[in-house]
PDB file of N, CA and C in Angstrom:
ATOM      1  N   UNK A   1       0.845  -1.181   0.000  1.00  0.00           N
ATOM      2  CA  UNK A   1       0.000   0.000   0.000  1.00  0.00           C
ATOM      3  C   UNK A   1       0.889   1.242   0.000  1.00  0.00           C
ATOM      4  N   UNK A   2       0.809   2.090  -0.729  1.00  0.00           N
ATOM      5  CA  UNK A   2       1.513   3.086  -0.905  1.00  0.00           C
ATOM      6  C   UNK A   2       1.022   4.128   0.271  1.00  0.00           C
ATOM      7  N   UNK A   3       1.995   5.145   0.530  1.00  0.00           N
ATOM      8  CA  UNK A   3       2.125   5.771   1.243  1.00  0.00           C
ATOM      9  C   UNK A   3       1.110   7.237   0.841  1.00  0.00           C
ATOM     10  N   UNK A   4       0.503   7.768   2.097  1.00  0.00           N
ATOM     11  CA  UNK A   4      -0.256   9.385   1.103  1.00  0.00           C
ATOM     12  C   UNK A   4       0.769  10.745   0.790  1.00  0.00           C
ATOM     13  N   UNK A   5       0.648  11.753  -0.278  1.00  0.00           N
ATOM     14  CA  UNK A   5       1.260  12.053  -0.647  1.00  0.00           C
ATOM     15  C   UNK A   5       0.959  12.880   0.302  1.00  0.00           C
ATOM     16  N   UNK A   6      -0.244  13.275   0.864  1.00  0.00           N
ATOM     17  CA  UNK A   6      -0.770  14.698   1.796  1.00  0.00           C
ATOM     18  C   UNK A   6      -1.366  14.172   2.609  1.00  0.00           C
ATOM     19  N   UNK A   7      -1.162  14.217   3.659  1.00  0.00           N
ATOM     20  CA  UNK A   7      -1.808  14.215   5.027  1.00  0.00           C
ATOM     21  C   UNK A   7      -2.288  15.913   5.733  1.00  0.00           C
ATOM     22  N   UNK A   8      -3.213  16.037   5.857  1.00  0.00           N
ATOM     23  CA  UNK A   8      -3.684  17.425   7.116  1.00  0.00           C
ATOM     24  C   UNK A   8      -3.982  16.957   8.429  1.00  0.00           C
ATOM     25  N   UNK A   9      -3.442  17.353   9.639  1.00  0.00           N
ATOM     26  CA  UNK A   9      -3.839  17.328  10.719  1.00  0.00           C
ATOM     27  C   UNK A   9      -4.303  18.687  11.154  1.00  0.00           C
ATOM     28  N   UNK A  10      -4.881  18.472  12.423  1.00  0.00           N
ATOM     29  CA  UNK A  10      -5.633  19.651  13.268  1.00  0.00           C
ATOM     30  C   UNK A  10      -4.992  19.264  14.523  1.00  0.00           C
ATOM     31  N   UNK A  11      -4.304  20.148  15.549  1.00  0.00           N
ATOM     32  CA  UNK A  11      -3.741  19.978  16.598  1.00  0.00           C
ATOM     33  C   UNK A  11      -4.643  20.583  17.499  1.00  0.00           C
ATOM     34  N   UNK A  12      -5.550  20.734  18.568  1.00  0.00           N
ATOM     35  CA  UNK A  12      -5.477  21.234  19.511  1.00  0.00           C
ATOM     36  C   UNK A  12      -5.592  21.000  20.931  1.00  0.00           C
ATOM     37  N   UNK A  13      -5.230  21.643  21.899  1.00  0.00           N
ATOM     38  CA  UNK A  13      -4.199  21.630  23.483  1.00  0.00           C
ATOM     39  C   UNK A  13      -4.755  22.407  24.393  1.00  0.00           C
ATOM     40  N   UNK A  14      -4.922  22.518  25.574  1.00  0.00           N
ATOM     41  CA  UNK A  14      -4.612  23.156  26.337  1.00  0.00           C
ATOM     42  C   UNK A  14      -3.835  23.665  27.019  1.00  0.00           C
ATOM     43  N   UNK A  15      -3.029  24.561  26.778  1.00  0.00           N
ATOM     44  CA  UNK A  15      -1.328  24.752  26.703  1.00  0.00           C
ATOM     45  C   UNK A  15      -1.329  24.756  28.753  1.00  0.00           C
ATOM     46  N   UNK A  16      -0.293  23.990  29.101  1.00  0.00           N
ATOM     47  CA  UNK A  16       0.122  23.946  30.377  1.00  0.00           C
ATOM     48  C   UNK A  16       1.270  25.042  31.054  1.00  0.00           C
ATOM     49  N   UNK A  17       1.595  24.789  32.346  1.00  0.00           N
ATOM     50  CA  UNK A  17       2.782  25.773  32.421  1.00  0.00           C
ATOM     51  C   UNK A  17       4.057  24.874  32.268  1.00  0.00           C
ATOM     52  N   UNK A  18       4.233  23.863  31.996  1.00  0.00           N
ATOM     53  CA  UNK A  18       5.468  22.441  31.181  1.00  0.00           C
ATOM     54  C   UNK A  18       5.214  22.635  29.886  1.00  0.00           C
ATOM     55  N   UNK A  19       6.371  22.645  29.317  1.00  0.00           N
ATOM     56  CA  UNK A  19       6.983  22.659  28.551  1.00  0.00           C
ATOM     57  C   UNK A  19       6.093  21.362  27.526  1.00  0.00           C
ATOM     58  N   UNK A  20       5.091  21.411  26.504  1.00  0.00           N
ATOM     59  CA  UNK A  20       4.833  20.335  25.903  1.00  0.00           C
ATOM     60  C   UNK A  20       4.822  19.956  24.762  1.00  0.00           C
ATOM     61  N   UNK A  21       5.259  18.663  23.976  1.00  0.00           N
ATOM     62  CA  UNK A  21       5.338  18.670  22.744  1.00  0.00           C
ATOM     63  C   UNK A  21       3.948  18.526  22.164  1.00  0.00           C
ATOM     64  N   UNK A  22       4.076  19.943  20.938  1.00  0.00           N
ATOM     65  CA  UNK A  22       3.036  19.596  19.804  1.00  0.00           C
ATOM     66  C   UNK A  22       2.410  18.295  18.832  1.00  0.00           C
ATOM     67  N   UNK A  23       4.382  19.013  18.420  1.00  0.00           N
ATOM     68  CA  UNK A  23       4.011  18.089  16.750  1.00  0.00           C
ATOM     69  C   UNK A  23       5.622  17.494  16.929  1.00  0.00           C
ATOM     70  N   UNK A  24       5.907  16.471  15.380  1.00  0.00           N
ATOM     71  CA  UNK A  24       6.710  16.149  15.409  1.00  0.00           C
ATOM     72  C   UNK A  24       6.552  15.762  14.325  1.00  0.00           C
ATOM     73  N   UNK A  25       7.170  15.969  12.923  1.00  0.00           N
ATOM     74  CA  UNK A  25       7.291  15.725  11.846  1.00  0.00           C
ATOM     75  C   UNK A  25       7.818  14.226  11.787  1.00  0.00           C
ATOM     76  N   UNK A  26       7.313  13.280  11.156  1.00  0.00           N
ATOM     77  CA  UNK A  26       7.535  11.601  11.370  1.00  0.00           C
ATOM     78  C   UNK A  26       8.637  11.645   9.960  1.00  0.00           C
ATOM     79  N   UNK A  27       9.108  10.542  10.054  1.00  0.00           N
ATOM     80  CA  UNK A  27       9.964  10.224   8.696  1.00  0.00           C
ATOM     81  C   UNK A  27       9.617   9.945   7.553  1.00  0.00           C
ATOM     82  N   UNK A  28       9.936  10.536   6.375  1.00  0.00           N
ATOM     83  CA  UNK A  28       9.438  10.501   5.138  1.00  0.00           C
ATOM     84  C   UNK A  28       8.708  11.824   4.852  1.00  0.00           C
ATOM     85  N   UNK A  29       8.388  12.970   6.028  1.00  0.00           N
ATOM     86  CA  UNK A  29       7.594  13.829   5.873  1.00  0.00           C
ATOM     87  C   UNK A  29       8.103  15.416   6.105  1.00  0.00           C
ATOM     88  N   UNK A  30       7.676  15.921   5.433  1.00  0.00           N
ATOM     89  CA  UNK A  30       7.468  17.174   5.730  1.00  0.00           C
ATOM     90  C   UNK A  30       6.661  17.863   6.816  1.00  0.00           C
ATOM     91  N   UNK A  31       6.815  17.986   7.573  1.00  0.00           N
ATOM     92  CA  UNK A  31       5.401  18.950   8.171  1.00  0.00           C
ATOM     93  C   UNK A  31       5.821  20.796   8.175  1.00  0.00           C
ATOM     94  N   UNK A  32       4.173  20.831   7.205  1.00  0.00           N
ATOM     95  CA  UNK A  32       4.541  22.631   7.085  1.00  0.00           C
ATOM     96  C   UNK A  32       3.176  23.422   7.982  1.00  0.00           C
ATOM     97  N   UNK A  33       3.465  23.732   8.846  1.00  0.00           N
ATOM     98  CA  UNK A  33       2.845  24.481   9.804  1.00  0.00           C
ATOM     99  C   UNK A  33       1.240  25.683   9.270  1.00  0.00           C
ATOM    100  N   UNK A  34       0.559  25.059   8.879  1.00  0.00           N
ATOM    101  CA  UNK A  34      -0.445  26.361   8.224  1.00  0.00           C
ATOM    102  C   UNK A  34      -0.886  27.403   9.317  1.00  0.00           C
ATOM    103  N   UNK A  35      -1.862  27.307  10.173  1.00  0.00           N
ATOM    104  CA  UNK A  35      -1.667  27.930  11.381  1.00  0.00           C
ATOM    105  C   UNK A  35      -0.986  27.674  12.490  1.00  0.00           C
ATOM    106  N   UNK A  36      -1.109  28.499  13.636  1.00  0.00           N
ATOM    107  CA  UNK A  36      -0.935  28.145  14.658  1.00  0.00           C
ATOM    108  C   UNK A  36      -1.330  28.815  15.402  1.00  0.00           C
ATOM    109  N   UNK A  37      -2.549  28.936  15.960  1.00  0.00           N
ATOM    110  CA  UNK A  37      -2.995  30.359  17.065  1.00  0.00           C
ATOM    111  C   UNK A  37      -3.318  29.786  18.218  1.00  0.00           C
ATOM    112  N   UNK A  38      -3.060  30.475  19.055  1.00  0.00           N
ATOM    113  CA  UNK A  38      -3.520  30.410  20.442  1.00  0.00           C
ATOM    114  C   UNK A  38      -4.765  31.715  21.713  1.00  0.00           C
ATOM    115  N   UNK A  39      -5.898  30.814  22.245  1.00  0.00           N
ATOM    116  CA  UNK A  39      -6.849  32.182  22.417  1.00  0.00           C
ATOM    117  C   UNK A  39      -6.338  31.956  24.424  1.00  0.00           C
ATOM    118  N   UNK A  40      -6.464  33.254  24.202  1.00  0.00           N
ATOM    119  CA  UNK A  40      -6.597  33.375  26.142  1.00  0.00           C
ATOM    120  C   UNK A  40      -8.043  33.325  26.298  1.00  0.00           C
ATOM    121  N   UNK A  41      -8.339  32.062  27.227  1.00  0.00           N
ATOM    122  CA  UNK A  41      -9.677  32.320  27.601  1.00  0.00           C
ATOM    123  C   UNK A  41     -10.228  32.924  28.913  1.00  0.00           C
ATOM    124  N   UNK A  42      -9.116  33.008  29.338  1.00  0.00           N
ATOM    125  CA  UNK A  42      -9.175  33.890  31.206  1.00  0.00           C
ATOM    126  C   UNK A  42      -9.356  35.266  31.548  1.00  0.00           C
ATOM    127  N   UNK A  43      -9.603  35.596  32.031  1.00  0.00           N
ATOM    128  CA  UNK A  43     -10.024  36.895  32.906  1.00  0.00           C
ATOM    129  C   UNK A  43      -8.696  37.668  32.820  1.00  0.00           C
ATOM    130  N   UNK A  44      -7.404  37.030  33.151  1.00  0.00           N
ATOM    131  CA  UNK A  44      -6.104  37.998  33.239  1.00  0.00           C
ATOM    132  C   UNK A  44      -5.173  37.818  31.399  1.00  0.00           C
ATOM    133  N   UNK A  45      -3.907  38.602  31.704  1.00  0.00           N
ATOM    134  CA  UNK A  45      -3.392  38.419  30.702  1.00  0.00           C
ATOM    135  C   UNK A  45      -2.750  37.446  30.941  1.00  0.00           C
ATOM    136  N   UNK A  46      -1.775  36.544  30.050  1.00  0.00           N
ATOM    137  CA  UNK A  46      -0.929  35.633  30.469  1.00  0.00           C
ATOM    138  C   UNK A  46       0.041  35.313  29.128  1.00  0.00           C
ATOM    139  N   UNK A  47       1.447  34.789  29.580  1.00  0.00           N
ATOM    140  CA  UNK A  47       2.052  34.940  28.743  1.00  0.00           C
ATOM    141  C   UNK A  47       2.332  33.085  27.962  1.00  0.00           C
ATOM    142  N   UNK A  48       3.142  33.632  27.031  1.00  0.00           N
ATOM    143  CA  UNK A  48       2.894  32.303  26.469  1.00  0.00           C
ATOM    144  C   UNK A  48       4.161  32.132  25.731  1.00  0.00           C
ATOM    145  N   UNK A  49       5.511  31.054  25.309  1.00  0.00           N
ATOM    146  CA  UNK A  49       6.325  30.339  25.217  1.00  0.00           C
ATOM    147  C   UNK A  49       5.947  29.621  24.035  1.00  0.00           C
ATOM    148  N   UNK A  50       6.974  29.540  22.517  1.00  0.00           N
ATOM    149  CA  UNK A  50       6.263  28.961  21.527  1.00  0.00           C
ATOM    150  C   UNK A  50       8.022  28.602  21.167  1.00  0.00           C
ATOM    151  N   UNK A  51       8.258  27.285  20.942  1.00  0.00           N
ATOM    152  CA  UNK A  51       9.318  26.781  20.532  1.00  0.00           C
ATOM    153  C   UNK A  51       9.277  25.851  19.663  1.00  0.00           C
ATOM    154  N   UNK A  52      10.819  25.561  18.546  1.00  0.00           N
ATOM    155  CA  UNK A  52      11.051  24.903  17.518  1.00  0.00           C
ATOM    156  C   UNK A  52      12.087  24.671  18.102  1.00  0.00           C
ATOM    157  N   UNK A  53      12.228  22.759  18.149  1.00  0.00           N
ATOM    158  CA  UNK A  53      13.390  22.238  18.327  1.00  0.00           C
ATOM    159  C   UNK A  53      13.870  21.205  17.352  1.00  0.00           C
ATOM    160  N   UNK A  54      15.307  20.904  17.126  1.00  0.00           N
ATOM    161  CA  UNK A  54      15.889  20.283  16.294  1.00  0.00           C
ATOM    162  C   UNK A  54      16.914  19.716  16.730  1.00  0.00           C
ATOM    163  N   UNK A  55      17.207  18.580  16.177  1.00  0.00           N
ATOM    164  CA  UNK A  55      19.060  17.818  16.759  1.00  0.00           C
ATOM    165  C   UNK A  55      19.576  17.995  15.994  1.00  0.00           C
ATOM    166  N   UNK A  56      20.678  19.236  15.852  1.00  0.00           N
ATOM    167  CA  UNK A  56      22.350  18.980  15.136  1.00  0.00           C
ATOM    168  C   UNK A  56      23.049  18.417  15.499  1.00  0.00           C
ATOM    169  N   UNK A  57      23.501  17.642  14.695  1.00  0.00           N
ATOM    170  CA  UNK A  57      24.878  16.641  15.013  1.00  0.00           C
ATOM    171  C   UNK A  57      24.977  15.839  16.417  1.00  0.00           C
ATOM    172  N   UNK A  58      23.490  15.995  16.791  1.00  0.00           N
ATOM    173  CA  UNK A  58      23.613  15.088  18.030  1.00  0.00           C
ATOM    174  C   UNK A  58      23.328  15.784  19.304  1.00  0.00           C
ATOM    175  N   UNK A  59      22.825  17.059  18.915  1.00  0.00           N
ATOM    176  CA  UNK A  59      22.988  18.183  19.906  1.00  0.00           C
ATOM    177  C   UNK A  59      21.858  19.080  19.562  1.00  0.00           C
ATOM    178  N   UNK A  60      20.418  18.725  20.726  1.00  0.00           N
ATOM    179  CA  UNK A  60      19.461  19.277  20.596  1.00  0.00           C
ATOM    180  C   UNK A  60      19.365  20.753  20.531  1.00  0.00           C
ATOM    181  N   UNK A  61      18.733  21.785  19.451  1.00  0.00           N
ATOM    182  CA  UNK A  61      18.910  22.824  19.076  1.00  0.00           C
ATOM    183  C   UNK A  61      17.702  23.719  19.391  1.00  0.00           C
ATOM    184  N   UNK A  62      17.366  24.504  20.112  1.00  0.00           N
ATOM    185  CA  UNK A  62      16.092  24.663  20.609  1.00  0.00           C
ATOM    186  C   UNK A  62      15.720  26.111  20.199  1.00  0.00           C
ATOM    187  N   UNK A  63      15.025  26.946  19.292  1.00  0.00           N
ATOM    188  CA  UNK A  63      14.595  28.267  19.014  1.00  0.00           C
ATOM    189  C   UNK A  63      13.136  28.471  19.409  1.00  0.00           C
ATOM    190  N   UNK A  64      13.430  29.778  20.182  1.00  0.00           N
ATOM    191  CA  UNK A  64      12.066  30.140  20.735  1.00  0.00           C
ATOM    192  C   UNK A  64      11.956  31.246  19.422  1.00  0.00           C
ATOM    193  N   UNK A  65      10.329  31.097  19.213  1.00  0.00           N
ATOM    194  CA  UNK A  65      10.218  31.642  18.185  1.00  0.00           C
ATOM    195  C   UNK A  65       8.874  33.068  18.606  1.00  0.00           C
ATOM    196  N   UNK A  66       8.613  32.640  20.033  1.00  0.00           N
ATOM    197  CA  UNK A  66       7.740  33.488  20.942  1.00  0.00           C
ATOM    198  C   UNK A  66       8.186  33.198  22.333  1.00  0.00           C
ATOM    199  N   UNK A  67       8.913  34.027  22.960  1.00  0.00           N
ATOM    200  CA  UNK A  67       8.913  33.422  24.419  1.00  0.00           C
ATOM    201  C   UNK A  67       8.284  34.856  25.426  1.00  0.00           C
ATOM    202  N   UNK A  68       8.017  33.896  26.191  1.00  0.00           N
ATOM    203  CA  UNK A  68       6.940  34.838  27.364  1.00  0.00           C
ATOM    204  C   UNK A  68       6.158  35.966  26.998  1.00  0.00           C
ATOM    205  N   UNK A  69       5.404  35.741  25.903  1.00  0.00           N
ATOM    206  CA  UNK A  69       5.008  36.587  24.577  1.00  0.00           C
ATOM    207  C   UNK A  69       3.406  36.797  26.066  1.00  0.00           C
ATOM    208  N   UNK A  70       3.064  38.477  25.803  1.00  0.00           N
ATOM    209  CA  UNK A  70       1.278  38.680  26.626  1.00  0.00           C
ATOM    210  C   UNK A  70       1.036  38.316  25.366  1.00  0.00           C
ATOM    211  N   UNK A  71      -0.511  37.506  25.980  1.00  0.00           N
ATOM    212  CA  UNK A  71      -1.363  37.813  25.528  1.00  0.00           C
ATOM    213  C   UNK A  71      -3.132  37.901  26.203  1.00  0.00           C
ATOM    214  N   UNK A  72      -3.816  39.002  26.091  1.00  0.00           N
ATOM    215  CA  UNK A  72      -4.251  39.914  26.745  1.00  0.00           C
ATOM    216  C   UNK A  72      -5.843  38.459  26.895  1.00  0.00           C
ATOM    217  N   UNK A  73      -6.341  39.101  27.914  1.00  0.00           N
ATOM    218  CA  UNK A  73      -7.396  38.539  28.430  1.00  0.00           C
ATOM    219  C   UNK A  73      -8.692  38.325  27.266  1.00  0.00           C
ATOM    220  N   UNK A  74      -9.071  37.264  26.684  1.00  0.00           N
ATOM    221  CA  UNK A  74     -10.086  37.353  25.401  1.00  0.00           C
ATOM    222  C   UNK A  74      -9.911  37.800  24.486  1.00  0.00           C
ATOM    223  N   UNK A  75      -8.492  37.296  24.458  1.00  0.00           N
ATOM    224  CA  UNK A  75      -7.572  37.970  22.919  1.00  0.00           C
ATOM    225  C   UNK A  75      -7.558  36.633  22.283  1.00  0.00           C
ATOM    226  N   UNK A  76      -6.968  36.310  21.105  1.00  0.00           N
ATOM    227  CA  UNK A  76      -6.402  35.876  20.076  1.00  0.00           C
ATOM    228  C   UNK A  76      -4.899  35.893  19.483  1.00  0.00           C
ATOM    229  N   UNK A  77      -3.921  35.080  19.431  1.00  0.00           N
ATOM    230  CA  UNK A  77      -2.489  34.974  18.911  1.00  0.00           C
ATOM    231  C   UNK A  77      -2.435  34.654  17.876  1.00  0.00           C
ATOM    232  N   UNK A  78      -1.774  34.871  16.915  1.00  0.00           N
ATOM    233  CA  UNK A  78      -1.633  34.103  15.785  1.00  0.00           C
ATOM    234  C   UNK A  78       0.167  33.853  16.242  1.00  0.00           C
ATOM    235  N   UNK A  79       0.473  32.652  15.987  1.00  0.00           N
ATOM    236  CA  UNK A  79       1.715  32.273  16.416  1.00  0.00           C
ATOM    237  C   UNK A  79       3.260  32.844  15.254  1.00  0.00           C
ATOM    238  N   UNK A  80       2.122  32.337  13.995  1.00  0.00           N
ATOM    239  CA  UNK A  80       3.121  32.439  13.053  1.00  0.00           C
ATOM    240  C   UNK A  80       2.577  33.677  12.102  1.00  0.00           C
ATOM    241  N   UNK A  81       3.496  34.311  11.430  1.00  0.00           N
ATOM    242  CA  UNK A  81       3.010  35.259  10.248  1.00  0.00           C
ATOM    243  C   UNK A  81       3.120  34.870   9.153  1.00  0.00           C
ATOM    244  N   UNK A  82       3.640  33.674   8.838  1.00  0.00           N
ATOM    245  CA  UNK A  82       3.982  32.657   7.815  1.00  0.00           C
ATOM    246  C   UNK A  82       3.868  31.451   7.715  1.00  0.00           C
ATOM    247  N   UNK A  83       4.062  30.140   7.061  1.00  0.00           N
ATOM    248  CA  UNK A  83       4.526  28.909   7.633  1.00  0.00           C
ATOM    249  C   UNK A  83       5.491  28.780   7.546  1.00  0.00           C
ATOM    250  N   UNK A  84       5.666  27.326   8.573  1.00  0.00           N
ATOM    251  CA  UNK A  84       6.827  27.114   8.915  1.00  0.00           C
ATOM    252  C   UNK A  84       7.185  25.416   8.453  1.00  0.00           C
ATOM    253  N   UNK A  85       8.331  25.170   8.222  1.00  0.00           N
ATOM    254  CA  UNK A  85       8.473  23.950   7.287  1.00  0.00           C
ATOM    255  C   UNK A  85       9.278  23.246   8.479  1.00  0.00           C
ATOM    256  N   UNK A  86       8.634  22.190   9.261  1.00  0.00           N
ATOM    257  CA  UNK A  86       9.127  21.311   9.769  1.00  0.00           C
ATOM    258  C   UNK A  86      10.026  20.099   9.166  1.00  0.00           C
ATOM    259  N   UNK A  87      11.556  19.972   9.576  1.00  0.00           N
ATOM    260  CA  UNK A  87      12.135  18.307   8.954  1.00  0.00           C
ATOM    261  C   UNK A  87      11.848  17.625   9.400  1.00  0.00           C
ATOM    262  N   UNK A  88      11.821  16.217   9.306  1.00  0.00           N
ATOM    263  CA  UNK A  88      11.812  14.955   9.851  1.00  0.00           C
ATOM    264  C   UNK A  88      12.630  15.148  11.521  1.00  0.00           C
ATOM    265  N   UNK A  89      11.760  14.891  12.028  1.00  0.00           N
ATOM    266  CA  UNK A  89      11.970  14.781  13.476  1.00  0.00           C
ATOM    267  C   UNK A  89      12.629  16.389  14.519  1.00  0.00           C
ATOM    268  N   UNK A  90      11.838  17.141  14.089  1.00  0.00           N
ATOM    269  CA  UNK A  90      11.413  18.431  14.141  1.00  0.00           C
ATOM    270  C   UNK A  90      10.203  18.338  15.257  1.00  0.00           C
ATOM    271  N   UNK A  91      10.494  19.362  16.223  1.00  0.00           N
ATOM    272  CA  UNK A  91       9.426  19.680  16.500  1.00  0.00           C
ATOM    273  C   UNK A  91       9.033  20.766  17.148  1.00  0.00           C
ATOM    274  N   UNK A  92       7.756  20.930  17.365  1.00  0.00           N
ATOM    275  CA  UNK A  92       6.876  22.237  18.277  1.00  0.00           C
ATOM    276  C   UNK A  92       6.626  22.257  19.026  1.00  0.00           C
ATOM    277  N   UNK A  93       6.747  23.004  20.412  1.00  0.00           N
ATOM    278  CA  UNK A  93       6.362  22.778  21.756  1.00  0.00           C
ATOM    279  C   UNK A  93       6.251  23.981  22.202  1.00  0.00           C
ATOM    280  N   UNK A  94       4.992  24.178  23.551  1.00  0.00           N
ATOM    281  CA  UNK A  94       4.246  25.446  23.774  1.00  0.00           C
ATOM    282  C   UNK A  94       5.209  24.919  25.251  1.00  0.00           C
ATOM    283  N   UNK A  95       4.382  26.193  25.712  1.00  0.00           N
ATOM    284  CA  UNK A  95       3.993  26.421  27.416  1.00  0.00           C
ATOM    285  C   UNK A  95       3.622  27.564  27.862  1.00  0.00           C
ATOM    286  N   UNK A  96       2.870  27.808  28.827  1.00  0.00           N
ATOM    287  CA  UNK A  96       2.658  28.947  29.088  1.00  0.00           C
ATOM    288  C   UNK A  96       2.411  29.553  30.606  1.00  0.00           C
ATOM    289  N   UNK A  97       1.933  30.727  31.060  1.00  0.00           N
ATOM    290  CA  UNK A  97       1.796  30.866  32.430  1.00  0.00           C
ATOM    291  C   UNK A  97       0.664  30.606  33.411  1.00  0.00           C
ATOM    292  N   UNK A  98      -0.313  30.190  32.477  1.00  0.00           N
ATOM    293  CA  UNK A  98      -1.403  29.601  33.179  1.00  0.00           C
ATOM    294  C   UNK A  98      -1.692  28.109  32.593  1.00  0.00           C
ATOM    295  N   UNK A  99      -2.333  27.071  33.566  1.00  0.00           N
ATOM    296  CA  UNK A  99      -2.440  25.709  32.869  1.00  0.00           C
ATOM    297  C   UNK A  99      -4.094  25.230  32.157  1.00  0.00           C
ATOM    298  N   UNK A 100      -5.084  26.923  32.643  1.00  0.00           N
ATOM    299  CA  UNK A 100      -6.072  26.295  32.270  1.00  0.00           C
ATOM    300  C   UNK A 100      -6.348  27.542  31.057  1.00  0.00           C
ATOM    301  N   UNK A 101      -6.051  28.748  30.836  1.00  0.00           N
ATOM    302  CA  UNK A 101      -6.903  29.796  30.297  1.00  0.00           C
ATOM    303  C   UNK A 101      -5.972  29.795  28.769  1.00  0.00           C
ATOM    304  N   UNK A 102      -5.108  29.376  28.674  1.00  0.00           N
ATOM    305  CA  UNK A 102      -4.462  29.309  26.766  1.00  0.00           C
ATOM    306  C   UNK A 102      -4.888  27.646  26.347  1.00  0.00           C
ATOM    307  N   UNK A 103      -5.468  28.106  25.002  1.00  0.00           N
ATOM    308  CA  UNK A 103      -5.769  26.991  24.208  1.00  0.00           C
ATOM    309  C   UNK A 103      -5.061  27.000  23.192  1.00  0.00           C
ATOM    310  N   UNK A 104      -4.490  26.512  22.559  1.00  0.00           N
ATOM    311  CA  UNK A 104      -3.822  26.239  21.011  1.00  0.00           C
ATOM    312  C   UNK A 104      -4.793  25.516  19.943  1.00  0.00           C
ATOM    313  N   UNK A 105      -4.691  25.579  18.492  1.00  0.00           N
ATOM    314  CA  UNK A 105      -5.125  24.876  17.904  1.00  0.00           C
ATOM    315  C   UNK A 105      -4.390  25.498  16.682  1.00  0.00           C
ATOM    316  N   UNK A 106      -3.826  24.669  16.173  1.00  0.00           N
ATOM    317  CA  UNK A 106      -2.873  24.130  14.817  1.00  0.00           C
ATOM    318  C   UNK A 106      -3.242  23.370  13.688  1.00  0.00           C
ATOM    319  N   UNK A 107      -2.776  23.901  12.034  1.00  0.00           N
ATOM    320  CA  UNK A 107      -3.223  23.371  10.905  1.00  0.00           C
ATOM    321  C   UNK A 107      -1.464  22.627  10.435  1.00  0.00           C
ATOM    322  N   UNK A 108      -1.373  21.457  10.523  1.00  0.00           N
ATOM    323  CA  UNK A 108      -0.286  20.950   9.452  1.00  0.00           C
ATOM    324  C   UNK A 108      -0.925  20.030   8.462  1.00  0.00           C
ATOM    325  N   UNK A 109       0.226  20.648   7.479  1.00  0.00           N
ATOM    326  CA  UNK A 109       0.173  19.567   6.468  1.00  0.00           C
ATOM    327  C   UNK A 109       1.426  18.825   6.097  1.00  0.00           C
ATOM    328  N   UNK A 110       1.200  17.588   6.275  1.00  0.00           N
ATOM    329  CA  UNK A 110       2.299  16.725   6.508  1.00  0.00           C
ATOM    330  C   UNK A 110       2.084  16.126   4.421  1.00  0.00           C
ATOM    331  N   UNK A 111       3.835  16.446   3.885  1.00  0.00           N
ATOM    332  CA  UNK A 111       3.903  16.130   2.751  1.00  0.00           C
ATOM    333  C   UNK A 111       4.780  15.151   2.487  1.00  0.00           C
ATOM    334  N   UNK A 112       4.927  14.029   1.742  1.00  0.00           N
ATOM    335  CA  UNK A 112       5.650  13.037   0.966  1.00  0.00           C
ATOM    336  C   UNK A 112       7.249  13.442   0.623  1.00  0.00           C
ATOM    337  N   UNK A 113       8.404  13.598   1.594  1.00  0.00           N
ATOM    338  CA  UNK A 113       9.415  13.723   0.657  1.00  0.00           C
ATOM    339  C   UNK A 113       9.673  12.318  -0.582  1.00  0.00           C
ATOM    340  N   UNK A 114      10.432  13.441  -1.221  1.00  0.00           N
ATOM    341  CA  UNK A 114      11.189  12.239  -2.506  1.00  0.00           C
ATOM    342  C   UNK A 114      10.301  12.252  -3.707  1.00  0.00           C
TER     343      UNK A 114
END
């Protein structure tokens, strides 16, 4: 059975104050990030932690691409202003300052290398 050339997932979380993994681009794949927003659903502001990690040469590589970012009480984030092209064994991981009032929800599309 052959493999799909396109896969879409829908991610969504209740972002904690630990550090948690999203996504993780599997082997053979691409994963390219379409959204990524996150809503405050709480009464206060609270901040929020958005990371891309990678292993070079054996040596986990970690870019915050939002760290301790407000965002305001019954607001809306958009994480990214672009997408973002995950490699094979790539991944995304939130956290934030409250464990119940940030939600995430994420569009990938996971593509066929080769």
């Amino acid at each position: 059975m052959a493999l799909p050339s396109n896969v879409f997932k829908t991610i969504v979380k209740v972002v904690g104050t630990a550090k948690s993994e999203l996504y993780t681009a599997p082997v053979g794949y691409t994963g390219v990030v379409l959204l990524a927003q996150v809503a405050n659903v709480g009464s206060s502001t609270q901040t929020l932690t958005f990371v891309h990690e990678r292993s070079v040469a054996g040596i986990g590589v970690t870019t915050e691409i939002l760290k301790d970012f407000p965002i305001e009480s019954h607001d809306t984030m958009s994480l990214l202003s672009g997408k973002l092209a995950l490699e094979t064994d790539d991944t995304i991981s939130i956290y934030g300052s409250s464990s119940t009032d940030l939600k995430f929800i994420g569009s990938i599309l996971e593509t066929l290398n080769g």
